[in-house]
N, C-alpha and C. Protein backbone atom coordinates (compact mmCIF):
# COMPACT_ATOMS: atom_id res chain seq x y z
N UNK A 1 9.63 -107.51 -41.12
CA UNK A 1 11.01 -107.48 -40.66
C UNK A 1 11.51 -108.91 -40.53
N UNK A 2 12.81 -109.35 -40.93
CA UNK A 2 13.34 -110.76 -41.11
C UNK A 2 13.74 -110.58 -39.71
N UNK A 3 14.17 -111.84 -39.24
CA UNK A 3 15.35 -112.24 -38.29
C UNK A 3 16.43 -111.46 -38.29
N UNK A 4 16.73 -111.33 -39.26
CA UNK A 4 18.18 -110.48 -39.36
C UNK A 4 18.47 -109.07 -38.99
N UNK A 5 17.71 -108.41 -39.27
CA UNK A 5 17.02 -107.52 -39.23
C UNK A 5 16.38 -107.23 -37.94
N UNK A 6 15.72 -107.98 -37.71
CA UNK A 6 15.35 -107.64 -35.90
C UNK A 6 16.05 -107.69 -35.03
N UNK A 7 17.03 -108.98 -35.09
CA UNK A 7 17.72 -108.87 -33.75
C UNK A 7 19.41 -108.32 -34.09
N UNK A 8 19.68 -107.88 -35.48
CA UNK A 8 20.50 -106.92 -35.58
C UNK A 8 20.48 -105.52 -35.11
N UNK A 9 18.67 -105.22 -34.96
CA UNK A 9 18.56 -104.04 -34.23
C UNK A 9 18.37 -103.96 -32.33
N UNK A 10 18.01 -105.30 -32.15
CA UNK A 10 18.11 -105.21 -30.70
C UNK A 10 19.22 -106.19 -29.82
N UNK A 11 20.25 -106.59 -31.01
CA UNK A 11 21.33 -106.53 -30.72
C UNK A 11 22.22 -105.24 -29.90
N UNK A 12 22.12 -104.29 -31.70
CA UNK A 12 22.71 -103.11 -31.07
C UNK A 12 22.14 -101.96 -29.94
N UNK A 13 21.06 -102.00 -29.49
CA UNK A 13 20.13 -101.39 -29.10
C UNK A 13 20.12 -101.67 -27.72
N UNK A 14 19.88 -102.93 -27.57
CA UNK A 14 19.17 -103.58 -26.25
C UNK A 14 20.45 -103.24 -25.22
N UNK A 15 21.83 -103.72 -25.48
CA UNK A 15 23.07 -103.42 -24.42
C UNK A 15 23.10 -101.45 -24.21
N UNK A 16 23.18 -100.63 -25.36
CA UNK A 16 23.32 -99.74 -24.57
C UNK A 16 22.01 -99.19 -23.61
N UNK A 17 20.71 -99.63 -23.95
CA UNK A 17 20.08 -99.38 -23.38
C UNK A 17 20.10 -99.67 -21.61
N UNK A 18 20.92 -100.37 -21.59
CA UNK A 18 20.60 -101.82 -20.59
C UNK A 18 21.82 -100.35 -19.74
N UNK A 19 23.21 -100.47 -20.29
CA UNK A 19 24.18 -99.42 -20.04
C UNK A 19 23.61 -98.08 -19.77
N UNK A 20 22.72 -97.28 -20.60
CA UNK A 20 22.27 -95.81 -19.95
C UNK A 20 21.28 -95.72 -19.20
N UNK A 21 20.84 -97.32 -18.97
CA UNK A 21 19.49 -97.07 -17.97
C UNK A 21 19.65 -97.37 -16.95
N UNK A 22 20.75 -98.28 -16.46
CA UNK A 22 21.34 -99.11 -15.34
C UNK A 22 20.38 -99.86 -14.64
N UNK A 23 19.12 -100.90 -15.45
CA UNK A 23 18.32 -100.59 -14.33
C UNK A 23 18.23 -101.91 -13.13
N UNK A 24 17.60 -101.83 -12.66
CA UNK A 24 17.74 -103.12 -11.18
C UNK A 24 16.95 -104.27 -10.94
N UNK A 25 15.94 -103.92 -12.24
CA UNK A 25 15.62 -105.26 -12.61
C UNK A 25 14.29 -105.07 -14.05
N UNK A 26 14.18 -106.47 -14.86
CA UNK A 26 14.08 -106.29 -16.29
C UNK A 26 12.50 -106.72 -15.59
N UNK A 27 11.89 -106.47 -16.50
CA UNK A 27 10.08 -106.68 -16.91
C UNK A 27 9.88 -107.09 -18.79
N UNK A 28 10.01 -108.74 -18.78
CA UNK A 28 10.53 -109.08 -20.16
C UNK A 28 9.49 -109.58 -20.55
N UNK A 29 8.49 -108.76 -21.73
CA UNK A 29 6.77 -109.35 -22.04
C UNK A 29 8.03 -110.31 -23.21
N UNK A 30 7.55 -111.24 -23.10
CA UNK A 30 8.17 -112.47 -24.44
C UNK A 30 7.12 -112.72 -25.72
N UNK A 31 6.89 -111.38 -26.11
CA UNK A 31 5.71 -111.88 -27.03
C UNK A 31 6.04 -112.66 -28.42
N UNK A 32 5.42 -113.90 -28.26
CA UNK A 32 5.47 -114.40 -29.76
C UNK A 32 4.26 -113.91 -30.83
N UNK A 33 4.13 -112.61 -31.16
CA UNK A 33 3.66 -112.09 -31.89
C UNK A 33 4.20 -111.27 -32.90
N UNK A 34 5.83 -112.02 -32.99
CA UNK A 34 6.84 -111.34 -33.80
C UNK A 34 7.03 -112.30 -34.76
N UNK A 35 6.18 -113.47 -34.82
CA UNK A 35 6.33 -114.79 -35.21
C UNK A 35 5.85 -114.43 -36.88
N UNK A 36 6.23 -114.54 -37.85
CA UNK A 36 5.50 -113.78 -39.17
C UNK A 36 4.04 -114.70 -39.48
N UNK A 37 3.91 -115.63 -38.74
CA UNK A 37 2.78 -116.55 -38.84
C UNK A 37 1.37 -116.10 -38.18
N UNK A 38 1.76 -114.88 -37.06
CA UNK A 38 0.50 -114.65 -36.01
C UNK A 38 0.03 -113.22 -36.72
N UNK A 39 -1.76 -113.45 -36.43
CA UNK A 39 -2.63 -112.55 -37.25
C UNK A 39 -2.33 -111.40 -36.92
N UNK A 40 -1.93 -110.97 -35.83
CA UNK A 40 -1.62 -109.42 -35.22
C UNK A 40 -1.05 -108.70 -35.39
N UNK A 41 0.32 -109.77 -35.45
CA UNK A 41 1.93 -108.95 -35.77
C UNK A 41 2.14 -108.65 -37.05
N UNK A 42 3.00 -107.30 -36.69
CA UNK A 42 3.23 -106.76 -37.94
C UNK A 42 5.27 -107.14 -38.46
N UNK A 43 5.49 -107.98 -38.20
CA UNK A 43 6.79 -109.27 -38.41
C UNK A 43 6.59 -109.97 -38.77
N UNK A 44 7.60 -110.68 -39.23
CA UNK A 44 8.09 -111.55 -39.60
C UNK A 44 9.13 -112.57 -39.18
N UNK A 45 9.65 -112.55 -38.42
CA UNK A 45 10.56 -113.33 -37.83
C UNK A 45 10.32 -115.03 -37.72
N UNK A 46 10.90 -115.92 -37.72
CA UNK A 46 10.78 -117.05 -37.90
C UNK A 46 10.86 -117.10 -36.05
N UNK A 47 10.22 -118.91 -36.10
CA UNK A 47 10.37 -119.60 -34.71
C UNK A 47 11.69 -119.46 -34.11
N UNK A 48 12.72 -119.66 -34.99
CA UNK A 48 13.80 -119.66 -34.55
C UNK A 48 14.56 -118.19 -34.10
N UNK A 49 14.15 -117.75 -35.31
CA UNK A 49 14.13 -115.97 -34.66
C UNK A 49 13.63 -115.48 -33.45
N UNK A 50 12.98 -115.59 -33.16
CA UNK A 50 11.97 -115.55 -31.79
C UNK A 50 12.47 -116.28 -30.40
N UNK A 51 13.41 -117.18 -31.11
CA UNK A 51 14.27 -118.14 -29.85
C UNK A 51 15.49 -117.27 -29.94
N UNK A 52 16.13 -116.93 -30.70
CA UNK A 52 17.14 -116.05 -30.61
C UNK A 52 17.28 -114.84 -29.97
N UNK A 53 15.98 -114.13 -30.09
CA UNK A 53 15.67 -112.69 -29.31
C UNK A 53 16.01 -113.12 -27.96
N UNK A 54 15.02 -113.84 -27.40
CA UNK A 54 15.02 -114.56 -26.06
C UNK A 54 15.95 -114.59 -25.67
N UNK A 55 17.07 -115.74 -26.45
CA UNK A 55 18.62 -115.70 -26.19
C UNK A 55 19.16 -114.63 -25.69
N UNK A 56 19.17 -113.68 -26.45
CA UNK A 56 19.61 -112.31 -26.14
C UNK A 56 19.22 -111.57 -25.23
N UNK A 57 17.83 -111.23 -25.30
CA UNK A 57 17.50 -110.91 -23.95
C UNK A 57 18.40 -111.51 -22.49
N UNK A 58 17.86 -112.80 -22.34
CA UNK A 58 18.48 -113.86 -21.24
C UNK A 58 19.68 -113.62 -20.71
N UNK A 59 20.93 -113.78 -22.17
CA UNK A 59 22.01 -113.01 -21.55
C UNK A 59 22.88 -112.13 -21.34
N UNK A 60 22.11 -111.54 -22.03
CA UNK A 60 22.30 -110.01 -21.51
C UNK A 60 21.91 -109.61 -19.88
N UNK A 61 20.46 -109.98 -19.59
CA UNK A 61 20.26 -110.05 -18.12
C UNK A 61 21.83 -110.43 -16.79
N UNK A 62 22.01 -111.85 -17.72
CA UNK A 62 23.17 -112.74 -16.70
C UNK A 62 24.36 -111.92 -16.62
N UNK A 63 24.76 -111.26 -17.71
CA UNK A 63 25.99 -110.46 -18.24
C UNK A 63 25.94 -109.79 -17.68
N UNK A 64 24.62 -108.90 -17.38
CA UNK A 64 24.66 -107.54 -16.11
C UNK A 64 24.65 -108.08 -14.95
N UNK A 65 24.22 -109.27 -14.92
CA UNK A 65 23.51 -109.54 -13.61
C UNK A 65 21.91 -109.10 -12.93
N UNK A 66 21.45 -108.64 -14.15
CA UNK A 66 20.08 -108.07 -13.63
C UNK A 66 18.31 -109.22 -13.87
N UNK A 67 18.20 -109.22 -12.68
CA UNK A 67 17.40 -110.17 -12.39
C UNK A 67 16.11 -109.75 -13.32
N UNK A 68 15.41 -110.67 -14.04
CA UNK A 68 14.14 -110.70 -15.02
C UNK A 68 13.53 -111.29 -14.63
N UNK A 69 11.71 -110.62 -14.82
CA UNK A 69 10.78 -111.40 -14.68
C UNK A 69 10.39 -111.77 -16.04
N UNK A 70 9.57 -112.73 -16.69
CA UNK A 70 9.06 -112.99 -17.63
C UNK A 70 8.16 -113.67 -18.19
N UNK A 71 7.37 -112.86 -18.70
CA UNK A 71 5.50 -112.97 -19.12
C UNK A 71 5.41 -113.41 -20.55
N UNK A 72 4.32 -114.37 -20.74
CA UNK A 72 4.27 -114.56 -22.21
C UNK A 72 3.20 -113.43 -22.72
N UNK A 73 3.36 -113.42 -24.01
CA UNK A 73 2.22 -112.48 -24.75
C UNK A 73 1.93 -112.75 -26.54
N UNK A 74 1.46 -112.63 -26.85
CA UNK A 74 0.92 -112.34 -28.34
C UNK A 74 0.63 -113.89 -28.66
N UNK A 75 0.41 -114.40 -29.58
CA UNK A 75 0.15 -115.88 -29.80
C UNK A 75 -1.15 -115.91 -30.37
N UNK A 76 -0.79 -115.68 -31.85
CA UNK A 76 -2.63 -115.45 -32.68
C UNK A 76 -1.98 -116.18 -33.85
N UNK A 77 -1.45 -117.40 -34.24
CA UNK A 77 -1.33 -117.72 -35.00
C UNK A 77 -2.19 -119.10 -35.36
N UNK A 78 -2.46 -119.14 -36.57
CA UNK A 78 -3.30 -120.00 -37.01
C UNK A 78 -3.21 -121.75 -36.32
N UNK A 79 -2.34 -122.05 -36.28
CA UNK A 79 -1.54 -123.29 -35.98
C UNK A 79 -1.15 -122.82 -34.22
N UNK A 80 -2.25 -124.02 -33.48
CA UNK A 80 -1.76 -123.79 -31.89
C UNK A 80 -0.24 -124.44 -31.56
N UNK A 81 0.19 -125.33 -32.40
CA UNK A 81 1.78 -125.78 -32.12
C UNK A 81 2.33 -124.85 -32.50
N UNK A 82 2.56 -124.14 -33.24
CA UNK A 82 3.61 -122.77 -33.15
C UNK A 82 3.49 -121.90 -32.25
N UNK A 83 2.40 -121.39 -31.96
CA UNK A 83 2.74 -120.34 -30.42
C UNK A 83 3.04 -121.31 -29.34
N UNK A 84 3.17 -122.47 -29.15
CA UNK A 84 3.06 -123.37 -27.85
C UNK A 84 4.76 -123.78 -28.36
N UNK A 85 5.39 -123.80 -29.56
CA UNK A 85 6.59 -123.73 -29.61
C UNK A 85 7.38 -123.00 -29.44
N UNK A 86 6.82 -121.85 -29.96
CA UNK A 86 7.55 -120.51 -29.18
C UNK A 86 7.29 -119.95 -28.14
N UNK A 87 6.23 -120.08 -27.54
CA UNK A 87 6.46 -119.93 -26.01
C UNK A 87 7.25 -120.94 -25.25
N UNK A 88 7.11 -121.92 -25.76
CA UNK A 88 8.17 -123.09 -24.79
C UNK A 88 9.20 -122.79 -24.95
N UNK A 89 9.70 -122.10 -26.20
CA UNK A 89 11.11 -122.15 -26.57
C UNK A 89 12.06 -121.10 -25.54
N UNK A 90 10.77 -120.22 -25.28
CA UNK A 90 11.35 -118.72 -24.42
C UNK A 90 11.93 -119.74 -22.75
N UNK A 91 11.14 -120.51 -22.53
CA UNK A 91 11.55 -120.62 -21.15
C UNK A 91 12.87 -122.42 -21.39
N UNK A 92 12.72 -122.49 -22.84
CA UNK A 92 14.07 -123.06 -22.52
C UNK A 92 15.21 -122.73 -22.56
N UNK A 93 15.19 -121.87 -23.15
CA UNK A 93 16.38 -120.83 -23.19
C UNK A 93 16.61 -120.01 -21.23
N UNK A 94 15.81 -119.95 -21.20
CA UNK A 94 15.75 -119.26 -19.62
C UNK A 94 16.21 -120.49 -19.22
N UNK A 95 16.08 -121.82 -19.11
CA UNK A 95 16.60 -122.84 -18.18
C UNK A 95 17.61 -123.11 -18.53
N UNK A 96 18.04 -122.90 -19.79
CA UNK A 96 19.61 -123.19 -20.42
C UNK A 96 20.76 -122.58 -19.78
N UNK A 97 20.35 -120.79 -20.21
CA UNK A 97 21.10 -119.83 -19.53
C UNK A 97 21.39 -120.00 -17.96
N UNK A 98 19.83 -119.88 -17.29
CA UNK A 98 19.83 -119.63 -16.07
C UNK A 98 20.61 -120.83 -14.85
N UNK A 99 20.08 -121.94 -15.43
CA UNK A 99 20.11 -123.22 -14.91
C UNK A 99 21.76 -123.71 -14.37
């Protein structure tokens, strides 16, 4: 699955969900195992893709107002600077938004 493609689907997806579930607070696993580089995942998404989800996630949270916790996960890629980029990337986006 490209970038495009992924967060075209949890674009459309993620708000009504957020809308029919109402819920009171998010539990956000941030796995970079969507990364098309890590042995596990079954994606493709680029680094930057993976910063974009995040994005979305993030403010969508602020937009409702619904408070998130958030855990890293997945990170099996060959190269330790790419999961350590995309996990960093998740919580700069959280300090961008949040901050």
């Amino acid at each position: 699955t490209s970038d495009d493609a992924y967060l075209k689907i949890l674009k459309e997806t993620l708000p009504k969900l957020i809308e029919t579930e109402k819920p009171d607070f998010i539990f956000y696993l941030s796995g970079v195992d969507i990364v098309g580089t890590d042995k596990l995942g079954k994606l493709s998404c680029s680094i930057q893709g993976c910063k974009k989800r995040d994005e979305i996630v993030f403010e969508l949270c602020k937009k409702y107002q619904i408070p998130v916790q958030c855990s890293m996960g997945g990170g099996y890629s060959p190269q330790i600077k790419t999961i350590i980029e995309a996990h960093a990337n998740t919580y700069r986006v959280a300090k961008d938004i949040f901050h």
